[in-house]
Every structure is written in structure tokens, then in C-alpha cells.
Protein backbone atom coordinates (compact mmCIF):
# COMPACT_ATOMS: atom_id res chain seq x y z
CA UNK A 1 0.00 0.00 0.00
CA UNK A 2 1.41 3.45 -0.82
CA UNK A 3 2.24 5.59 2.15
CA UNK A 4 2.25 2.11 4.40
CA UNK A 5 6.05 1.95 5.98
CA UNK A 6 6.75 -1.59 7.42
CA UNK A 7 9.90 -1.26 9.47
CA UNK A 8 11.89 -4.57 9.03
CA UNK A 9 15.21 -3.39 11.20
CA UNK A 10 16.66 -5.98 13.15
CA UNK A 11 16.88 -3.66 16.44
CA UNK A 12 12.63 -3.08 16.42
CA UNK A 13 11.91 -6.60 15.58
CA UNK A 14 14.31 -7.98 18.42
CA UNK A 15 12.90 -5.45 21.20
CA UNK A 16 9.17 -6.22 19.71
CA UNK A 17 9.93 -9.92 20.23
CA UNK A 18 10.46 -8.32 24.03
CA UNK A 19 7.65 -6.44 24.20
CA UNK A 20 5.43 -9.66 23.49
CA UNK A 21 6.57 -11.75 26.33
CA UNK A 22 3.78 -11.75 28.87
CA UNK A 23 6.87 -11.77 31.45
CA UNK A 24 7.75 -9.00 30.70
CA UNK A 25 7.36 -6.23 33.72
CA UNK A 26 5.99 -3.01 33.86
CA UNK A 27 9.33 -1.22 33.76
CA UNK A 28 10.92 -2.58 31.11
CA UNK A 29 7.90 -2.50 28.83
CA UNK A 30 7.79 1.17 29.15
CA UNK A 31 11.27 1.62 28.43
CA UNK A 32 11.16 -0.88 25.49
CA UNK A 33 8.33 1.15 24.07
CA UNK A 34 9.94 4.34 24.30
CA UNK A 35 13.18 3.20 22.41
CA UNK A 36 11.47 1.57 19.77
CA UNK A 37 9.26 4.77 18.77
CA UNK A 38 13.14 6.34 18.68
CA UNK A 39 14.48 4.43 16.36
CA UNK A 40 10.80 4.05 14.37
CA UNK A 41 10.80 8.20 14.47
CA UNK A 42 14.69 8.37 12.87
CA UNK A 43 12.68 6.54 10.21
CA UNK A 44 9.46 8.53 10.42
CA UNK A 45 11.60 12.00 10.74
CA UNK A 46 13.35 12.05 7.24
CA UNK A 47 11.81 14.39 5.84
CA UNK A 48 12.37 17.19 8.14
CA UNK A 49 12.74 20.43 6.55
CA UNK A 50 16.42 22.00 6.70
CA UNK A 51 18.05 25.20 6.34
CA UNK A 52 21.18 26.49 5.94
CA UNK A 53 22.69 28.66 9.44
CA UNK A 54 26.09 30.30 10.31
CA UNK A 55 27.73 28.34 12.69
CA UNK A 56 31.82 29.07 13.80
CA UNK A 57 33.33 26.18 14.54
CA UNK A 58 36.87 25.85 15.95
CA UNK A 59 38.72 25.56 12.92
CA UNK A 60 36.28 28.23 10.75
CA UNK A 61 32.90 29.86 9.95
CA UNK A 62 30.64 27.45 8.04
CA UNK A 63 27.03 27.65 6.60
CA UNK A 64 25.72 24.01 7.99
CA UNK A 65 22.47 22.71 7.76
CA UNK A 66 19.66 22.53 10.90
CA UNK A 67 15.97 22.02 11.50
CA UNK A 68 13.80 24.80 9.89
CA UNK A 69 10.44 26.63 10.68
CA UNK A 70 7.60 25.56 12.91
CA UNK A 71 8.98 21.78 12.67
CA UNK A 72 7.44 19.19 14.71
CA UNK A 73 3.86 18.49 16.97
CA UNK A 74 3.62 15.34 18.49
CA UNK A 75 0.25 13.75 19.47
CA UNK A 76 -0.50 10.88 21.06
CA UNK A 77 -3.51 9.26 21.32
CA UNK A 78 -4.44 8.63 24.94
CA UNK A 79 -3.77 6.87 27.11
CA UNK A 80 -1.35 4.21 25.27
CA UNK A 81 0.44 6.11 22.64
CA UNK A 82 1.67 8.59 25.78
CA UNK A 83 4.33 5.80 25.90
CA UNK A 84 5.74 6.75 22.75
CA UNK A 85 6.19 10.58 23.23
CA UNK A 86 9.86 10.83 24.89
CA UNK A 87 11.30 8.49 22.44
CA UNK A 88 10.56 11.25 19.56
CA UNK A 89 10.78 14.13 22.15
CA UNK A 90 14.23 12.27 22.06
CA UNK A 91 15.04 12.76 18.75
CA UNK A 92 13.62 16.39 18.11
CA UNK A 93 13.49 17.88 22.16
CA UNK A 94 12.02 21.19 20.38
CA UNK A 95 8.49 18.92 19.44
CA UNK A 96 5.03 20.23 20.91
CA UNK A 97 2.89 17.75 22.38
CA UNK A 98 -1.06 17.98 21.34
CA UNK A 99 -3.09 15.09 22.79
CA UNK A 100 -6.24 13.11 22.02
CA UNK A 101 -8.05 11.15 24.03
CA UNK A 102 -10.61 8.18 23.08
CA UNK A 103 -12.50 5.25 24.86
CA UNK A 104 -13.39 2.32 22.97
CA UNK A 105 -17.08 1.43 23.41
CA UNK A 106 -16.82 -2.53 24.75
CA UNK A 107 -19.32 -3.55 22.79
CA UNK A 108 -19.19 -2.00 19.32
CA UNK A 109 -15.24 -1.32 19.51
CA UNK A 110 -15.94 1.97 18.22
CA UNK A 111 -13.98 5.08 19.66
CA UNK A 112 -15.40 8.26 21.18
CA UNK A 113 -13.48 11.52 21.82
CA UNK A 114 -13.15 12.96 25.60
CA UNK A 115 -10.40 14.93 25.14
CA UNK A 116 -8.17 17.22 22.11
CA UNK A 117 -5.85 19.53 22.37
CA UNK A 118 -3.37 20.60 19.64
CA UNK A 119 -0.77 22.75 19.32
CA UNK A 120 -1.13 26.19 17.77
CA UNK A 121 -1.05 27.27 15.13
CA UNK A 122 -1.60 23.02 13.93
CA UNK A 123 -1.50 23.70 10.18
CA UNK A 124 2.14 24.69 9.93
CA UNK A 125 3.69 21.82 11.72
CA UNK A 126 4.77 18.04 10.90
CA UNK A 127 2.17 16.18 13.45
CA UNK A 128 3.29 12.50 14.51
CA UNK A 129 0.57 10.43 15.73
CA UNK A 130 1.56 7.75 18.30
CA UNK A 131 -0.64 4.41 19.33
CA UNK A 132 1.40 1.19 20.31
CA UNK A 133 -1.56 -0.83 18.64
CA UNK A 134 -3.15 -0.14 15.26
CA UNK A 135 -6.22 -2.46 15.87
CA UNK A 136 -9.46 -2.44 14.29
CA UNK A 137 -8.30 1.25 12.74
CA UNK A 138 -11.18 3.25 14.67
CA UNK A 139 -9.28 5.39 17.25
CA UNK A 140 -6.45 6.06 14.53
CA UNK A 141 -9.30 7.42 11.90
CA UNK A 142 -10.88 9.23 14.88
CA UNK A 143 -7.73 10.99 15.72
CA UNK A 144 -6.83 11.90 12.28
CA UNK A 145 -10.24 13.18 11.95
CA UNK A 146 -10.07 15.37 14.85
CA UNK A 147 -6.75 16.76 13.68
CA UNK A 148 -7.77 17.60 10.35
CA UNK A 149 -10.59 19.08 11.86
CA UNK A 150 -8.56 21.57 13.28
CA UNK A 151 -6.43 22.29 10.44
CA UNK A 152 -3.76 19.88 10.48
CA UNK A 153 -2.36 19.06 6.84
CA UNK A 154 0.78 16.88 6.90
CA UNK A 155 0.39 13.96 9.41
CA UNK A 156 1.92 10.37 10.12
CA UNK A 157 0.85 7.91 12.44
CA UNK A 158 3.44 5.67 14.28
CA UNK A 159 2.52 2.42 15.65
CA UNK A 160 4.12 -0.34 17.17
CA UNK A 161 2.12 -3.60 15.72
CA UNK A 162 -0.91 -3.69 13.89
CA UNK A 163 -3.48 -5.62 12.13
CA UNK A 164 -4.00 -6.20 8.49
CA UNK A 165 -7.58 -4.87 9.49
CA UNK A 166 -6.79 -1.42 10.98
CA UNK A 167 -3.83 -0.39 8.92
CA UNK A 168 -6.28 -1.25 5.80
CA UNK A 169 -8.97 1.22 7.15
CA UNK A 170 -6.70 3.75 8.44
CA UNK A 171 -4.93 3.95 4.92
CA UNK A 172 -8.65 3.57 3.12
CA UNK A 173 -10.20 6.42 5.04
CA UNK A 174 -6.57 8.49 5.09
CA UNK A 175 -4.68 7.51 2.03
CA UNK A 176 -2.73 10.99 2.47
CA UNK A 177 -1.34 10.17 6.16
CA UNK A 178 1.97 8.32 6.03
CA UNK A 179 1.87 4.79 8.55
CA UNK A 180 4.99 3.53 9.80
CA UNK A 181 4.11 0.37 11.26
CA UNK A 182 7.09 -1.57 13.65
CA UNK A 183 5.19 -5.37 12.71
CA UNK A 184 2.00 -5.78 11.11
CA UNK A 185 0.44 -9.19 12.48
CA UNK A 186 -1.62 -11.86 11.74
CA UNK A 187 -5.04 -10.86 12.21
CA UNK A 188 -7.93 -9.21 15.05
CA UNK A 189 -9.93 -12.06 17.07
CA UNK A 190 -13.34 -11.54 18.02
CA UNK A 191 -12.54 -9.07 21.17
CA UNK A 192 -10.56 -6.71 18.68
CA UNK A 193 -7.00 -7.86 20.22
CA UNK A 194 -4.58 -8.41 17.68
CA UNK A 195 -2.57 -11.62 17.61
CA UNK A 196 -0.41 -12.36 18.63
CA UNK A 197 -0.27 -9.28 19.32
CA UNK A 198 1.14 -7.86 22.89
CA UNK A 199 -1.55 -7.63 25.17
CA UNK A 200 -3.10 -4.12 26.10
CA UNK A 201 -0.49 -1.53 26.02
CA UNK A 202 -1.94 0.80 28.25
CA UNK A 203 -1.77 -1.55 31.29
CA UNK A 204 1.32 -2.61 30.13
CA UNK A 205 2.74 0.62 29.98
CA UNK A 206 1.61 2.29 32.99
CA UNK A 207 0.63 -0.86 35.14
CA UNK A 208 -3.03 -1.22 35.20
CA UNK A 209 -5.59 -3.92 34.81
């Protein structure tokens, strides 16, 4: 699919593979999650728009390139993809963070906004979406929704697994958003998990049941 990034690098896939692991503790999940949306958003990130600055170093004065304009808004979508913020906010510490939050209805699996806010002025920056899990699609096309809603143009969406199911539906709905997906797996059972999938990231990440 056009736009659809599948990131085959051996350093995601290994610290997926840990991410899985049901033994895995609340601790090193986190951290785990973090550094794999750093090394997905060196991927994600290169396209950022340079220009040219002064800069002296010791030796001479040189014209060298840096990070231009209103560059970069980050936005997670609650309460999961907060676990992927400070790996980009790594990578570009200058980023604004918007954020979005959703509930999935239990029973139709369908989202439902509680909470957006963006940063402003939204239409002149690069906006990164983060979710761990790109499941049945619905929160993703929610949150895109709500962002072009409020003028944002140029948007990706970062996840850590998904299925065939939701990254089909988010690219349908938003064929202009670029996906970067870290694994796409086999396929959604009947309670909208993905297997094999990792579990719920949101307890995972912060501890919950």
C-alpha cells in the first residue's frame, strides 16, 4: 500500500519480540516502548525540513544545515500512545505535544473523543501520531479526523504492531497520512485484540488492569 512503511530493522523486531513476552514487567515495557518509537521516528523524521545557518566552529565559519520553521507536533492518542512521546521528544526535544483522548465502546469497539488539544497554530507543523496498537483502525481514523478538523495538513501515524484490518482502514479512510508500522500481524480475534499481538499496552505501559 502506498504511504504504508513496514519497518523490518533488526533492532525493532528484536525489542518487539520483548515487548510480546507476557513476562515481561511493567518497567521494562515502558522503556522498550519508548526506544522503539526512537528508532521508528529516525525513520518517520526524514523528511524534516532543513536550512542552511552560520555556525563558527573551531577551525572556521561554516554555513551548515539545521531544523527549519515551525517543525514538529507530536500527538499521542491517549492513554497508550503517551508511551511513545519521549522516544521522539528524544530525537527532536524542540516537538510540541497535542493530545487526544478516546474510549473504545466494549461492545461495538468503536472510539469516542473525551479529550483534544493541539498545538497552535496546527497547520504549519509536521504532526506524529503515536498508538502502540493499530487495531481495528477506529481510534487512529478518529484521531486523524479530529486533527484535520482543526487544520492539520501533513500527518503520520506511528505504531508499534498492527493488524492487516486497521492499517487497511486507516490507509482507506486516510490515504494521504503516512503509517509507519514496527510489525503488522496476523489478524484481530473476536474481542478486537490483535494476535499475537502484545496484550493491552496501556496496562502494560503504565501498570493497570
Amino acid at each position: 500500500m502506498e504511504n504504508v512503511t513496514i519497518l523490518t530493522h533488526p533492532l525493532i523486531q528484536h525489542k518487539i519480540s520483548q515487548l510480546r513476552d507476557k513476562n515481561t514487567g511493567t518497567n521494562e515495557f515502558r522503556a522498550l516502548v519508548e526506544e522503539i518509537a526512537m528508532l521508528m521516528g529516525f525513520e518517520a523524521l526524514s523528511d524534516l525540513l532543513l536550512h542552511d545557518v552560520e555556525v563558527e566552529t573551531p577551525i572556521e565559519t561554516c554555513m551548515t544545515p539545521m531544523l527549519a520553521g515551525r517543525k514538529l507536533a507530536v500527538v499521542p492518542i491517549l492513554r497508550a500512545g503517551l508511551g511513545m512521546v519521549n522516544g521522539i521528544l528524544d530525537l527532536v526535544p524542540t516537538a510540541k505535544v497535542g493530545h487526544i483522548g478516546l474510549y473504545r465502546d466494549e461492545k461495538t469497539h468503536e472510539p469516542h473523543e473525551y479529550y483534544c488539544k493541539l498545538p497552535n497554530p496546527i497547520e504549519e507543523r509536521m504532526i506524529v501520531v503515536t498508538d502502540p496498537v493499530l487495531a481495528t483502525g477506529g481510534s487512529a481514523v478518529a484521531a486523524v479526523n479530529f486533527i484535520k478538523q482543526h487544520g492539520g495538513r501533513k500527518i503520520k501515524f506511528l505504531c508499534i504492531i498492527a493488524a492487516p484490518e486497521g492499517l487497511e482502514r486507516l490507509h482507506r479512510e486516510h490515504p494521504d497520512v503516512q503509517i509507519y508500522v514496527g510489525h503488522l500481524d496476523r489478524e484481530l480475534n473476536a474481542d478486537a485484540y490483535i494476535c499475537p499481538g502484545l496484550g493491552d499496552a496501556g496496562d502494560r505501559i503504565f501498570g493497570t488492569k
